[in-house]
Each structure stands twice: as structure tokens, then as C-alpha cells.
C-alpha atoms as a PDB file:
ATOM      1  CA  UNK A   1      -9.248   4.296  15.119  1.00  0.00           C
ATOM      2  CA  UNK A   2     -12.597   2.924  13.931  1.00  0.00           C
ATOM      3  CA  UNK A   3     -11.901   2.313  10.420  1.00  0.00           C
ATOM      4  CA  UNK A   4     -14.321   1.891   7.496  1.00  0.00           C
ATOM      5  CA  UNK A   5     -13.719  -0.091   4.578  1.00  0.00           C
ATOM      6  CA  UNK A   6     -15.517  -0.463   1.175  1.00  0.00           C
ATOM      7  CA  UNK A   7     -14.489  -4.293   0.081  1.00  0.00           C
ATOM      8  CA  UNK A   8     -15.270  -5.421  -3.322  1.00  0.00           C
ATOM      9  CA  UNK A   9     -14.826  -9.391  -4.005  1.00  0.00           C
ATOM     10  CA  UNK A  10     -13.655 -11.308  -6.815  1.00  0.00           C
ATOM     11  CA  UNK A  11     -15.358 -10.401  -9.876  1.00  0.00           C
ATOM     12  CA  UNK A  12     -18.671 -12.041 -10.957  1.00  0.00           C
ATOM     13  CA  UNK A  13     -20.300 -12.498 -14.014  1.00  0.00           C
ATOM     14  CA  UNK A  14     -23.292 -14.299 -15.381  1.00  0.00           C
ATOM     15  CA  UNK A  15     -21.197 -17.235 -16.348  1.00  0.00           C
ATOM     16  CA  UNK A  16     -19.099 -17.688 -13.703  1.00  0.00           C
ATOM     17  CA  UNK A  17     -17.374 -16.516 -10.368  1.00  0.00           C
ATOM     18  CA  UNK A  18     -13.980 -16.238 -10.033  1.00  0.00           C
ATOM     19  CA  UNK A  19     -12.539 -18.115  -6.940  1.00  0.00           C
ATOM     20  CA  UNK A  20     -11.076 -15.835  -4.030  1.00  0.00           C
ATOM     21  CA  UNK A  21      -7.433 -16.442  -4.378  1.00  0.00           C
ATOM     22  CA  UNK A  22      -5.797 -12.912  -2.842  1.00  0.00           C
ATOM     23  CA  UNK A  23      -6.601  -9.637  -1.339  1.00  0.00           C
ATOM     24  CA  UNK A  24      -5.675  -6.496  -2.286  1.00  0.00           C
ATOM     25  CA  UNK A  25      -5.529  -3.539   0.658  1.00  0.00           C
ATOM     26  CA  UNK A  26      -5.174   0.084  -0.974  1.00  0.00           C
ATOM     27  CA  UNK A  27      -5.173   3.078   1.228  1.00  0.00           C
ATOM     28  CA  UNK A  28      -5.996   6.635  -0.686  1.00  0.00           C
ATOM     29  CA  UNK A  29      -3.929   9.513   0.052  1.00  0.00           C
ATOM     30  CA  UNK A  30      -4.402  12.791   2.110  1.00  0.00           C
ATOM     31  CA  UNK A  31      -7.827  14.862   2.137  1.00  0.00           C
ATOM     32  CA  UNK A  32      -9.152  12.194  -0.806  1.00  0.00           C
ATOM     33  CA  UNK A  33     -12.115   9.405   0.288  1.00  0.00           C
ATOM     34  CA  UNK A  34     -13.067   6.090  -1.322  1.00  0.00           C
ATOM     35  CA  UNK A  35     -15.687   6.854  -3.818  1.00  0.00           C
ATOM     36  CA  UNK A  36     -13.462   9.746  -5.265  1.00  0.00           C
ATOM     37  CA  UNK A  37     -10.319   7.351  -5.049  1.00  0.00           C
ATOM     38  CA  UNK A  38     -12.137   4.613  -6.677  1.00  0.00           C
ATOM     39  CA  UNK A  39     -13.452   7.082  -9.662  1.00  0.00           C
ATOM     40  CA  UNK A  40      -9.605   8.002 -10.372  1.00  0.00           C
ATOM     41  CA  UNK A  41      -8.186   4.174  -9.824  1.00  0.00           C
ATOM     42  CA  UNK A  42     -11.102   3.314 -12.427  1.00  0.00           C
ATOM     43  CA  UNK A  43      -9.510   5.561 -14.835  1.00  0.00           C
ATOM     44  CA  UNK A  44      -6.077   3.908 -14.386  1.00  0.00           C
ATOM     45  CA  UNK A  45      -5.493   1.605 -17.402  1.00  0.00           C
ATOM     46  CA  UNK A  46      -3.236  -1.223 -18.554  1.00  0.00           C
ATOM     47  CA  UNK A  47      -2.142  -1.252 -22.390  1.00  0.00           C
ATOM     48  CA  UNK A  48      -3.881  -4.144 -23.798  1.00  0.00           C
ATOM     49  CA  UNK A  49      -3.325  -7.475 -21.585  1.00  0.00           C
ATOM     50  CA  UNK A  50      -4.911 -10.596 -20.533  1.00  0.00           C
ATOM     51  CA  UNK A  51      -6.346 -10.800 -16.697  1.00  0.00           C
ATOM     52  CA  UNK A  52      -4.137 -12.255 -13.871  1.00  0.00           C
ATOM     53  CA  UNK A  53      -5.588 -15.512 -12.538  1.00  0.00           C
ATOM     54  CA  UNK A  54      -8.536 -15.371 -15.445  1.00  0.00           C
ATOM     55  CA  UNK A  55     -10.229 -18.744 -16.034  1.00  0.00           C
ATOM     56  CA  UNK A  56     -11.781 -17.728 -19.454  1.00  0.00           C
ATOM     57  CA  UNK A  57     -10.652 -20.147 -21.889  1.00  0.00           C
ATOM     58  CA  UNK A  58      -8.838 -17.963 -24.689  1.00  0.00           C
ATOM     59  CA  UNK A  59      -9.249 -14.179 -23.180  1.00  0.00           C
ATOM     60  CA  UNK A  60      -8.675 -11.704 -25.780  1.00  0.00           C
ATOM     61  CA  UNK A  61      -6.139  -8.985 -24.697  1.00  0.00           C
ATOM     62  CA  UNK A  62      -8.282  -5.505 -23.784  1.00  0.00           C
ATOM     63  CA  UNK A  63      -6.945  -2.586 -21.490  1.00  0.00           C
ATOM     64  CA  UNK A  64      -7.380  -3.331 -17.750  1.00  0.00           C
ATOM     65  CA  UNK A  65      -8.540  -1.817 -15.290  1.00  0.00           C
ATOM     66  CA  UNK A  66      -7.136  -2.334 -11.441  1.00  0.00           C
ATOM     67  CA  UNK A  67     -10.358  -4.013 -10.838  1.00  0.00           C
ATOM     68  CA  UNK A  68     -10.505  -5.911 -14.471  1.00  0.00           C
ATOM     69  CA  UNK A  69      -7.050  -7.020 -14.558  1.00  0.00           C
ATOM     70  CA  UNK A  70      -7.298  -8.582 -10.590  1.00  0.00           C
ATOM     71  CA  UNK A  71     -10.353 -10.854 -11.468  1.00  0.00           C
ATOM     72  CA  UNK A  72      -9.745 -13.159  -8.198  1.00  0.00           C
ATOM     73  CA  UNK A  73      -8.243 -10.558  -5.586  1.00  0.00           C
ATOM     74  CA  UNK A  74     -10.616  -9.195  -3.062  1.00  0.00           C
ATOM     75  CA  UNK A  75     -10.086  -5.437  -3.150  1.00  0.00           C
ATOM     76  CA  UNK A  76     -10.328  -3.518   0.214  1.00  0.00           C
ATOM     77  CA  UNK A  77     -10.168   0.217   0.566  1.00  0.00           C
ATOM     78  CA  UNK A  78     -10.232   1.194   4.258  1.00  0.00           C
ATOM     79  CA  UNK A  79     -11.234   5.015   4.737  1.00  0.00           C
ATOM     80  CA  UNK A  80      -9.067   7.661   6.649  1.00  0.00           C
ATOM     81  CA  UNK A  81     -10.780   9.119   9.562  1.00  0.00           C
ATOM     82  CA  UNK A  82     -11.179  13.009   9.617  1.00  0.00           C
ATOM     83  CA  UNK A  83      -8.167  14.266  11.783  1.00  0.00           C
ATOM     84  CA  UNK A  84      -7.578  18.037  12.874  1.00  0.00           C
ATOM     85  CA  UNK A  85      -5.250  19.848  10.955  1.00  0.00           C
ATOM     86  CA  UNK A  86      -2.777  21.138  12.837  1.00  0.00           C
ATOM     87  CA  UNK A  87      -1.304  23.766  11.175  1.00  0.00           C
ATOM     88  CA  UNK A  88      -4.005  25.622  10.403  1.00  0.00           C
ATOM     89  CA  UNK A  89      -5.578  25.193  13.597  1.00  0.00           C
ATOM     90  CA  UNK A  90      -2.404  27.852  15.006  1.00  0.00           C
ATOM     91  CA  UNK A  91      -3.919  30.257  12.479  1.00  0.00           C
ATOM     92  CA  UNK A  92      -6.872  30.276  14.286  1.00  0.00           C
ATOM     93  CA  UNK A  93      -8.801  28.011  11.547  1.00  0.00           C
ATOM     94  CA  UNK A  94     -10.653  25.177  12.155  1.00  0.00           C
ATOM     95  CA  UNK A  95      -9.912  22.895   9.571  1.00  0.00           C
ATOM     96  CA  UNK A  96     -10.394  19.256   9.144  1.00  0.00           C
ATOM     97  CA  UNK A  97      -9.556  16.369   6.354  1.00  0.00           C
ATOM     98  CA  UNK A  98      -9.497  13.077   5.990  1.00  0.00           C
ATOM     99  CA  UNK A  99      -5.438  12.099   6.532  1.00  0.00           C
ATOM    100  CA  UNK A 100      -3.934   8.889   8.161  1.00  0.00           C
ATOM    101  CA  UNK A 101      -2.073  11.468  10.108  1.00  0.00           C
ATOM    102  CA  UNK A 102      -1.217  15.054  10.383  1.00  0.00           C
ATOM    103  CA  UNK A 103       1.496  17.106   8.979  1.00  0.00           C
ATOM    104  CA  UNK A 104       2.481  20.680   9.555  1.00  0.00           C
ATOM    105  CA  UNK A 105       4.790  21.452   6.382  1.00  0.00           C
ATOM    106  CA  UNK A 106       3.504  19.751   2.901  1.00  0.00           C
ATOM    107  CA  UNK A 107       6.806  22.027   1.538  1.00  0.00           C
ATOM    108  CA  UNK A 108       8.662  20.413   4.087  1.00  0.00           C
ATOM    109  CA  UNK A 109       7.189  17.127   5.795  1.00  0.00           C
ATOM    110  CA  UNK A 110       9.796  16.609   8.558  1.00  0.00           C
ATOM    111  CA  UNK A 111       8.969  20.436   9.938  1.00  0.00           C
ATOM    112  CA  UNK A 112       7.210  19.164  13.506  1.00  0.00           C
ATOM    113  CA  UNK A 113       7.455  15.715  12.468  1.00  0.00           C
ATOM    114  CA  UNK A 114       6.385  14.276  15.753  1.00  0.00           C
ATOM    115  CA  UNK A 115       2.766  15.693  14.678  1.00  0.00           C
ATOM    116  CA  UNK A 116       2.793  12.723  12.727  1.00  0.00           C
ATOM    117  CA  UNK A 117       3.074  10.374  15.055  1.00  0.00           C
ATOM    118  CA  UNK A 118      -0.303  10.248  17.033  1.00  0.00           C
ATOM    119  CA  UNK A 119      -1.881   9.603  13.467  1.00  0.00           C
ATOM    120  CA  UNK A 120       0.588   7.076  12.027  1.00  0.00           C
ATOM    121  CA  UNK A 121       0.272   5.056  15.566  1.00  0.00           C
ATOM    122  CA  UNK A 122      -4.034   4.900  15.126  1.00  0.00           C
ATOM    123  CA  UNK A 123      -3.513   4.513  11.453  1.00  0.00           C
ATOM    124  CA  UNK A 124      -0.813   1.633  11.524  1.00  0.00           C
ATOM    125  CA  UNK A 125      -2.501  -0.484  14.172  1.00  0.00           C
ATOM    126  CA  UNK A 126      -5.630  -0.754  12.511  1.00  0.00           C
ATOM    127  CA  UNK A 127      -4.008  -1.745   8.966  1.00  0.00           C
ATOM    128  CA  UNK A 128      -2.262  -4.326  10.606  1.00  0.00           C
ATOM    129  CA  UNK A 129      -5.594  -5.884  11.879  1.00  0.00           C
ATOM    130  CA  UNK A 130      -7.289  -5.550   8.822  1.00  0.00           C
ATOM    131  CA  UNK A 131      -4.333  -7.507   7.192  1.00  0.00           C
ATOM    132  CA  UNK A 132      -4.851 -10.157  10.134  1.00  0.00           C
ATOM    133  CA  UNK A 133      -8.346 -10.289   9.027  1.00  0.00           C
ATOM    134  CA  UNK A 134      -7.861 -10.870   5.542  1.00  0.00           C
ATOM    135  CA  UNK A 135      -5.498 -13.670   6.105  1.00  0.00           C
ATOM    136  CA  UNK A 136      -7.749 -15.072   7.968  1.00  0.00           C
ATOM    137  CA  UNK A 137     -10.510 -15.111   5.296  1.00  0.00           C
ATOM    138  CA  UNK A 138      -7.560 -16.869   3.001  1.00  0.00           C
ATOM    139  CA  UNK A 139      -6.999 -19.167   5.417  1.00  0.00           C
ATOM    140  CA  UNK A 140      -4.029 -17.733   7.528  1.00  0.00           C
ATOM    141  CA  UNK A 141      -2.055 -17.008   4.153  1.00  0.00           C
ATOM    142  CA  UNK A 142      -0.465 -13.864   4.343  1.00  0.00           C
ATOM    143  CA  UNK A 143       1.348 -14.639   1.266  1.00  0.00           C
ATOM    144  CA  UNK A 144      -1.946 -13.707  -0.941  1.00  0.00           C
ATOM    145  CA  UNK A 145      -2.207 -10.126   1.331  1.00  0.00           C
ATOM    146  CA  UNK A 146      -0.930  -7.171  -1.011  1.00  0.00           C
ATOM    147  CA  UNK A 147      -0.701  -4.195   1.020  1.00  0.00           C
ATOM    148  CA  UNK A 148      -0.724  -0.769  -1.378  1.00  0.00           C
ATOM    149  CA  UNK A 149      -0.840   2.915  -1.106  1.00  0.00           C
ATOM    150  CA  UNK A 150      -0.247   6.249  -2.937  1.00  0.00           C
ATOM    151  CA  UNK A 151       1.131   9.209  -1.214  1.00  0.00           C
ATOM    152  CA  UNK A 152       0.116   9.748   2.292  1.00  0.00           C
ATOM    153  CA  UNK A 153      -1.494   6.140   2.103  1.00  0.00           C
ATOM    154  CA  UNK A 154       1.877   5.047   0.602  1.00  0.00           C
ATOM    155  CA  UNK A 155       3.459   6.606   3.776  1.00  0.00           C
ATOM    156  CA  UNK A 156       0.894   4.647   6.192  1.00  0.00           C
ATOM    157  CA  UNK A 157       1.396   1.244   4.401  1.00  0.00           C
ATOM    158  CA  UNK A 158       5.184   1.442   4.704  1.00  0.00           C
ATOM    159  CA  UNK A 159       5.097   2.271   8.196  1.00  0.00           C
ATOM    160  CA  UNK A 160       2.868  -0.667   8.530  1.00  0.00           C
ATOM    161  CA  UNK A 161       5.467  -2.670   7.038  1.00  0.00           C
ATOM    162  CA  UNK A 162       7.780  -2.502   9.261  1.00  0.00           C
ATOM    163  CA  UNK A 163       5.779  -3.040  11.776  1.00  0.00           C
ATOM    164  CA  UNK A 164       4.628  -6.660  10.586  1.00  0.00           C
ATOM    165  CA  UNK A 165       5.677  -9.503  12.335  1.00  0.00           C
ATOM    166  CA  UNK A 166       5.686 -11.846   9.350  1.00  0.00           C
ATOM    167  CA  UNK A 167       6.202 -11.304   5.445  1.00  0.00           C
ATOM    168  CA  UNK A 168       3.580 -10.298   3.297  1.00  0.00           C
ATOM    169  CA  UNK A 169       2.583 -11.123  -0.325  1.00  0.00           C
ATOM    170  CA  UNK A 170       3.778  -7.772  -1.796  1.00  0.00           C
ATOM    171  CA  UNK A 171       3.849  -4.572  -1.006  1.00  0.00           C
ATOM    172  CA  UNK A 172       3.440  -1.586  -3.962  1.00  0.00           C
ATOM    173  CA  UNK A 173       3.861   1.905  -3.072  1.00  0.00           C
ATOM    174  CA  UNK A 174       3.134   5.035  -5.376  1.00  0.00           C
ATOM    175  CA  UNK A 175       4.378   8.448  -5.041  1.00  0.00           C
ATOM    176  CA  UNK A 176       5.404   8.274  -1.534  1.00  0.00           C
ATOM    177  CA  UNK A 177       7.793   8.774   1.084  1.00  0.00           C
ATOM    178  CA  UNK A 178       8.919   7.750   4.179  1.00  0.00           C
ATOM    179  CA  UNK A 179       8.235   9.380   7.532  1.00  0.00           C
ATOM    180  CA  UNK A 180      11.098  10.020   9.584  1.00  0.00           C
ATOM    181  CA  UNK A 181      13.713   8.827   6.973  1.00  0.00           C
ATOM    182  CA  UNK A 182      15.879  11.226   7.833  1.00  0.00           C
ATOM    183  CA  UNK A 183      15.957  11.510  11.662  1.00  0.00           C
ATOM    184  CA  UNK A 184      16.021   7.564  12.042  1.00  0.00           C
ATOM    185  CA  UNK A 185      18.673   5.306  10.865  1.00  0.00           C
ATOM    186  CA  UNK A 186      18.078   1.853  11.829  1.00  0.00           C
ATOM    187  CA  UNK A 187      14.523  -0.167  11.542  1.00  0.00           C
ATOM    188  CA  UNK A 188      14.830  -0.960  15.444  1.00  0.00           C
ATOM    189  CA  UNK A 189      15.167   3.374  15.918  1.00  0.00           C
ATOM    190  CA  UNK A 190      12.307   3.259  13.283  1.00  0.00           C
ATOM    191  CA  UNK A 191       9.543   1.004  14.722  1.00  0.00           C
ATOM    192  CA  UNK A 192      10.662   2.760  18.061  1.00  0.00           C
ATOM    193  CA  UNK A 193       9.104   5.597  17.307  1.00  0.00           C
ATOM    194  CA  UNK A 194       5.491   4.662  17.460  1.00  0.00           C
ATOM    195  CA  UNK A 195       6.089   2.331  20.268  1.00  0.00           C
ATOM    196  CA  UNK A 196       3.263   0.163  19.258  1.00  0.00           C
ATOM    197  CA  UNK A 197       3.349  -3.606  21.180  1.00  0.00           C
ATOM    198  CA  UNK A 198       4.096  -6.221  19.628  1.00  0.00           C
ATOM    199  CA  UNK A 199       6.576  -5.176  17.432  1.00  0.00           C
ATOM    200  CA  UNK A 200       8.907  -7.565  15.701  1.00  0.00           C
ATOM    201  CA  UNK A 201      12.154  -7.797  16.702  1.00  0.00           C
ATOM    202  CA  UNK A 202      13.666  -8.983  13.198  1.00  0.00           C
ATOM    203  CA  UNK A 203      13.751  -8.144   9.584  1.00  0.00           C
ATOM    204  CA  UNK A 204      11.570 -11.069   8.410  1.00  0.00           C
ATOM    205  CA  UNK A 205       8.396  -8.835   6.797  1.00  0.00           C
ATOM    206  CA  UNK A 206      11.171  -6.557   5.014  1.00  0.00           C
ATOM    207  CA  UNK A 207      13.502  -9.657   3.751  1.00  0.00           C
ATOM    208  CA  UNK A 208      10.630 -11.708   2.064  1.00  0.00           C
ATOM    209  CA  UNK A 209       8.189  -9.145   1.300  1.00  0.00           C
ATOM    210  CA  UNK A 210       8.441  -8.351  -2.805  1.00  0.00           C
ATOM    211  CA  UNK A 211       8.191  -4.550  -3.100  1.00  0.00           C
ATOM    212  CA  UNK A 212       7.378  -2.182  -5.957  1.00  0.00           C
ATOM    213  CA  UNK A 213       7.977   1.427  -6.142  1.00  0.00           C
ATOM    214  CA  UNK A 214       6.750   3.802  -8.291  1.00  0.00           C
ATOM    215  CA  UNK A 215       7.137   7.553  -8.744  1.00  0.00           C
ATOM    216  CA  UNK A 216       6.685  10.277 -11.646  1.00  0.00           C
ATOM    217  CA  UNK A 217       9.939  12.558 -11.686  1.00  0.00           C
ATOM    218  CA  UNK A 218       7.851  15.740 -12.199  1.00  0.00           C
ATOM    219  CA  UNK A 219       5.597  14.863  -9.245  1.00  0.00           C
ATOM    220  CA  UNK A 220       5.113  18.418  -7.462  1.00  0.00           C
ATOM    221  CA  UNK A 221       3.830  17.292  -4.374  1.00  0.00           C
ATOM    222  CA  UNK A 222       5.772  14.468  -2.913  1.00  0.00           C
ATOM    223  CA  UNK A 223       8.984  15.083  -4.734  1.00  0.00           C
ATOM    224  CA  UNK A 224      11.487  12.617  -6.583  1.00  0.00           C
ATOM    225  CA  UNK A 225      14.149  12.829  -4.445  1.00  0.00           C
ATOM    226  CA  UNK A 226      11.661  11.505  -1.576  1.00  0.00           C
ATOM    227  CA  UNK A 227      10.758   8.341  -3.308  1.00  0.00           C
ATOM    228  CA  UNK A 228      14.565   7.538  -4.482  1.00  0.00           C
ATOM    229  CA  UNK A 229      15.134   8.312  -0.477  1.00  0.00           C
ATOM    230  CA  UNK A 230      12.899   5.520   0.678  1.00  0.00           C
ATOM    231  CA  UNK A 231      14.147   3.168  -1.678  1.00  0.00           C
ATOM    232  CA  UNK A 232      17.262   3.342   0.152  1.00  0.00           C
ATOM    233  CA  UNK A 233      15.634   3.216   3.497  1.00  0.00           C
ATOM    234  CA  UNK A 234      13.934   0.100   2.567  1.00  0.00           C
ATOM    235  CA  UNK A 235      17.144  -1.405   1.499  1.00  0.00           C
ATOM    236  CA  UNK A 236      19.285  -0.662   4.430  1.00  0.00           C
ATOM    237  CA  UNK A 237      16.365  -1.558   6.426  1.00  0.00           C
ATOM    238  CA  UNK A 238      16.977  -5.378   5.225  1.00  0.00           C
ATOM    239  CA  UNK A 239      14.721  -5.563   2.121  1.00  0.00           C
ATOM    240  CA  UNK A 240      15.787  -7.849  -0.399  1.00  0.00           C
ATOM    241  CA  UNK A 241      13.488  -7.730  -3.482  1.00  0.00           C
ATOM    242  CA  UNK A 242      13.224  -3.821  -4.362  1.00  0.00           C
ATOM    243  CA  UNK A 243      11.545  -2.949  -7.662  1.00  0.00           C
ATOM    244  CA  UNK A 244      11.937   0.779  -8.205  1.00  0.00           C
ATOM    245  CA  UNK A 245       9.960   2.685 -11.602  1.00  0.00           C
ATOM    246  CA  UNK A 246      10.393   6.056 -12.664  1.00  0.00           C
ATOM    247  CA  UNK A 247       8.141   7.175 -14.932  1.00  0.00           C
ATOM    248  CA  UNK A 248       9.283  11.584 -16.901  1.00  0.00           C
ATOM    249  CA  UNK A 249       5.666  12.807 -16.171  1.00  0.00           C
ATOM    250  CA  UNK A 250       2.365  12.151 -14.747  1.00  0.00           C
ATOM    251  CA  UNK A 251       2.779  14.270 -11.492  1.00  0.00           C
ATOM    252  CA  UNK A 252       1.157  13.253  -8.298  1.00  0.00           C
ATOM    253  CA  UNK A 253      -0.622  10.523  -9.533  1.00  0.00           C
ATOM    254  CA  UNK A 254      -0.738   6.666 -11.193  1.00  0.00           C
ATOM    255  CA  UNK A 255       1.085   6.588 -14.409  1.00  0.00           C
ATOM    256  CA  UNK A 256      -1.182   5.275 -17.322  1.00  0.00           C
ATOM    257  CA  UNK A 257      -0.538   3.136 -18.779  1.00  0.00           C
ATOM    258  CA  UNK A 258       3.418   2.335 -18.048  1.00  0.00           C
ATOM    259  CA  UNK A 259       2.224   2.195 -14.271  1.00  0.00           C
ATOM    260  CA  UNK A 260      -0.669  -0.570 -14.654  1.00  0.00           C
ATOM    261  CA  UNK A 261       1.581  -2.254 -16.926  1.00  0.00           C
ATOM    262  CA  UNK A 262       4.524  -2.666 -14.210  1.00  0.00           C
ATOM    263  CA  UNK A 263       2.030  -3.490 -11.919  1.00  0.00           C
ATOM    264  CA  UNK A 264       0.568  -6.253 -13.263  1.00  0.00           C
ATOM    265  CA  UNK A 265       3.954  -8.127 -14.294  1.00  0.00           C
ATOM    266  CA  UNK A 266       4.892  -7.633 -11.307  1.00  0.00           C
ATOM    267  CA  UNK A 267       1.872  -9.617  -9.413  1.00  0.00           C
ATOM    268  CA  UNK A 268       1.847 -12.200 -12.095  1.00  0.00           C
ATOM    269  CA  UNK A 269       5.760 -12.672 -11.256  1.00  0.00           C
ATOM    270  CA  UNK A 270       5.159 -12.942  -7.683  1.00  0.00           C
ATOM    271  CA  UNK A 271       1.672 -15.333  -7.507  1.00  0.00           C
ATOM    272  CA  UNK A 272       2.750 -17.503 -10.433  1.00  0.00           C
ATOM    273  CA  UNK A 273       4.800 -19.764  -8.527  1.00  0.00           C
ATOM    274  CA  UNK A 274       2.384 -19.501  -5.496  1.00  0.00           C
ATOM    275  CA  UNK A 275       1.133 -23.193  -4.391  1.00  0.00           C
ATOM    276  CA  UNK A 276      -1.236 -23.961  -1.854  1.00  0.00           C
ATOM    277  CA  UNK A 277       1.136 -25.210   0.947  1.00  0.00           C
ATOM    278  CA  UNK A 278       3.189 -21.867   1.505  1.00  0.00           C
ATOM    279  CA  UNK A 279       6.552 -21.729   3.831  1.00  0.00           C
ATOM    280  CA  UNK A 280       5.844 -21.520   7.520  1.00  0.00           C
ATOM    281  CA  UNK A 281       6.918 -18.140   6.754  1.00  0.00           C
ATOM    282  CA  UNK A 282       3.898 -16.801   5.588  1.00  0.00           C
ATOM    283  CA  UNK A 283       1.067 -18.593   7.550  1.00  0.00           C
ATOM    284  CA  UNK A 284      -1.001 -17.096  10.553  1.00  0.00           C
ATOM    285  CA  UNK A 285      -0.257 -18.889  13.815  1.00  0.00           C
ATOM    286  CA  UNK A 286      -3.320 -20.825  15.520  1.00  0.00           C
ATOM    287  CA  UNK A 287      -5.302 -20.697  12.927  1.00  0.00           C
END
């Protein structure tokens, strides 16, 4: 899969420019592209807090934005391709969207599941490059890589998760599921299914990646039960640092501004101890 990004770097200002210190990698969900995605996530505000990383002296407290409250993260927001849809090509319509894979059922996603798979395989592969790239503009640290989606992107990045061969900084999900949670019961059974090459053999990237979950109970599309089911997954899978978030409403979508709230304690718990020589753990080999 050829896949198009729209990267924004650190903020700058007439003052000053912040110092690259992290990247963020966001993948939209199902039929949605950037620009559109990017007018919602701009919409998406913090209750009144100070930046992460900011190097004003004395900030004053204001709402935040994903973009305003990240002032040194790189954000990158790679583009689903357009992809047949399947289902309503067997009605005799020719339909396409853009969609990191294809599903039959959106009432119920494991109907034909293995439709999925082509997709996921493309989709999966090329995240993990783009995460190889951005390492390697930090230097081979993989601990400053956040890896984030919502809903079908949500899907993508957790298959793309288990399919890393090394932890990454975090990983935040929002309002999505996992594919094939309830045909496969092991991680090995898991990463078998899209066969890609060189696939890990241990739990490493689940163990020591931090992970954040969130998901509105009233959420119509991707239901609650879903998102409480890959919790579970992730934790028999071998992952040790599970934050989990339900919000009562705010439906398919980013809750504001509980959500961006969560969100950013949760990066300022995980980079404030962060130092520049990282465990072996974390670093990109010959590099």
C-alpha cells in the first residue's frame, strides 16, 4: 500500500521553536480522510491545562487542543487508501471508501471476517514502516513513537501492535475493537493470521508498551462490549500497563473534554521520566 501522510512538526511561533522530542502517528477511522479528521480532532479540547513539554516560562492554563497541548511531538496522519467494498459490491453496487480494510457486517464485524484480512495485511505493514521511519528521525528511539487510532484506525494500530518487534512509547486507542478477538486465542494464533515476515516471536512490544483505552458506553457503532473485549485480549495477550476509560456518552467519537484530559496525564506520566539514554529495549538496531 502506497500510503500518504500529512505530517505536521513541532509547533512554531515567532519567538521560538519547540525542539522535536516525540512523534505522534494517528490513523482516522473508516470512510473519513485527513482534512475532515483533522477539522473534528481540532475541535477536541482539554479543560484548562498547561502544554506537555512547553518551554514558556510561566504558561497560563488555557484549553488544549491535540495539537496545542503536544507542542514538541511531530504529528503524522497517514491516509487510508480507497478499498472496494465488498459487501455492496454482491448487490451489484460499485462502491468504494477510504478503510484500512474491508468489512462485510458493521452490525456484526466477525460475519466474513477473513475479508479483513487482505486490508489489515497492506495496512499493518506500512504502519510499521512509517513507525521505523519516525524512529529513525528521533534517532532510533522508539520510546518517543506514540502509535494512536479511533475506530477502524484503532483496529489497524492494534493489529500493528502486535506485530512490532520491539516496545513502543505508548499506544492510545479510541472506540475500537479488535479483529478476530473472538476466533483467536493466543497472540502467536493472532499474528498468524496475517502471516506477515518478520514477526516477533515474543511478547516484548505488548509487555512494555503503556496503553490507553478509551470508549463512550452509548457508542452505537463500535459497541461497549467490544472495547471492554479487547481490553481483555490485550491483557491475556501479555500487556502489562492497561489504562482503560469509560466515559456515559459521547457516542462514536473523542470525549471532550474528560477524553483530552486522560490523554494528556497520561503522556505526561509516561515521557516525564524519559532520559536521553533509553533501555536497549527501545532503540532501533544499526542505527
Amino acid at each position: 500500500m502506497a500510503l500518504q501522510t500529512t505530517a505536521f512538526p513541532p509547533l512554531k511561533t515567532p519567538q521560538y521553536e519547540y525542539p522535536h522530542t516525540h512523534t505522534l502517528i494517528f490513523l482516522h477511522g473508516r470512510g473519513d480522510k485527513v482534512p475532515s479528521f483533522l477539522t473534528g480532532l481540532s475541535a477536541w479540547e482539554s479543560s484548562p491545562a498547561v502544554p506537555l513539554h512547553s518551554t514558556e516560562p510561566n504558561p497560563e492554563p488555557t484549553a488544549l487542543t491535540l495539537r496545542t497541548a503536544l507542542p514538541t511531538f511531530r504529528l503524522v496522519f497517514p491516509q487510508a487508501p480507497l478499498r472496494t467494498v465488498a459487501a455492496a459490491a454482491a448487490r451489484g453496487e460499485k462502491l468504494e471508501w477510504n478503510q484500512w480494510f474491508d468489512v462485510w457486517n458493521t452490525n456484526d464485524f466477525s460475519d466474513r471476517e477473513e475479508l479483513q484480512v487482505e486490508g489489515l495485511k497492506e495496512s499493518v505493514s506500512a504502519i510499521r514502516e512509517l513507525i521505523r521511519q519516525e524512529a529513525q528521525a528521533l534517532g532510533g528511539r522508539y520510546d518517543r513513537i506514540i502509535l494512536a487510532g479511533i475506530s477502524m484506525g484503532g483496529a489497524t494500530s492494534i493489529h500493528t501492535l502486535f506485530n512490532l518487534d520491539r516496545p513502543i512509547g505508548a499506544f492510545m486507542g479510541f472506540c475500537c475493537r479488535c479483529p478476530f478477538a473472538e476466533s483467536k486465542e493466543t497472540l502467536g494464533e493472532m499474528r498468524a493470521v496475517l502471516g506477515l515476515s518478520d514477526v516477533p516471536q515474543g511478547r516484548q512490544a505488548l509487555n512494555k508498551t503503556p496503553i490507553l483505552l478509551q470508549h463512550c458506553v452509548d457508542d452505537p457503532l463500535v459497541k461497549i462490549e467490544s472495547g471492554r473485549n479487547l481490553r481483555e485480549v490485550l491483557v491475556n495477550f501479555g500487556a502489562q500497563s492497561v489504562g482503560w476509560e469509560e466515559y456515559e456518552t459521547g457516542g462514536h467519537w473523542f470525549k471532550a473534554p474528560d477524553g483530552m484530559n486522560d490523554v494528556i496525564s497520561f503522556l505526561r506520566e509516561i515521557t516525564k521520566d524519559q532520559t536521553d539514554n533509553p533501555s536497549e529495549d527501545f532503540m532501533m538496531d544499526d542505527f
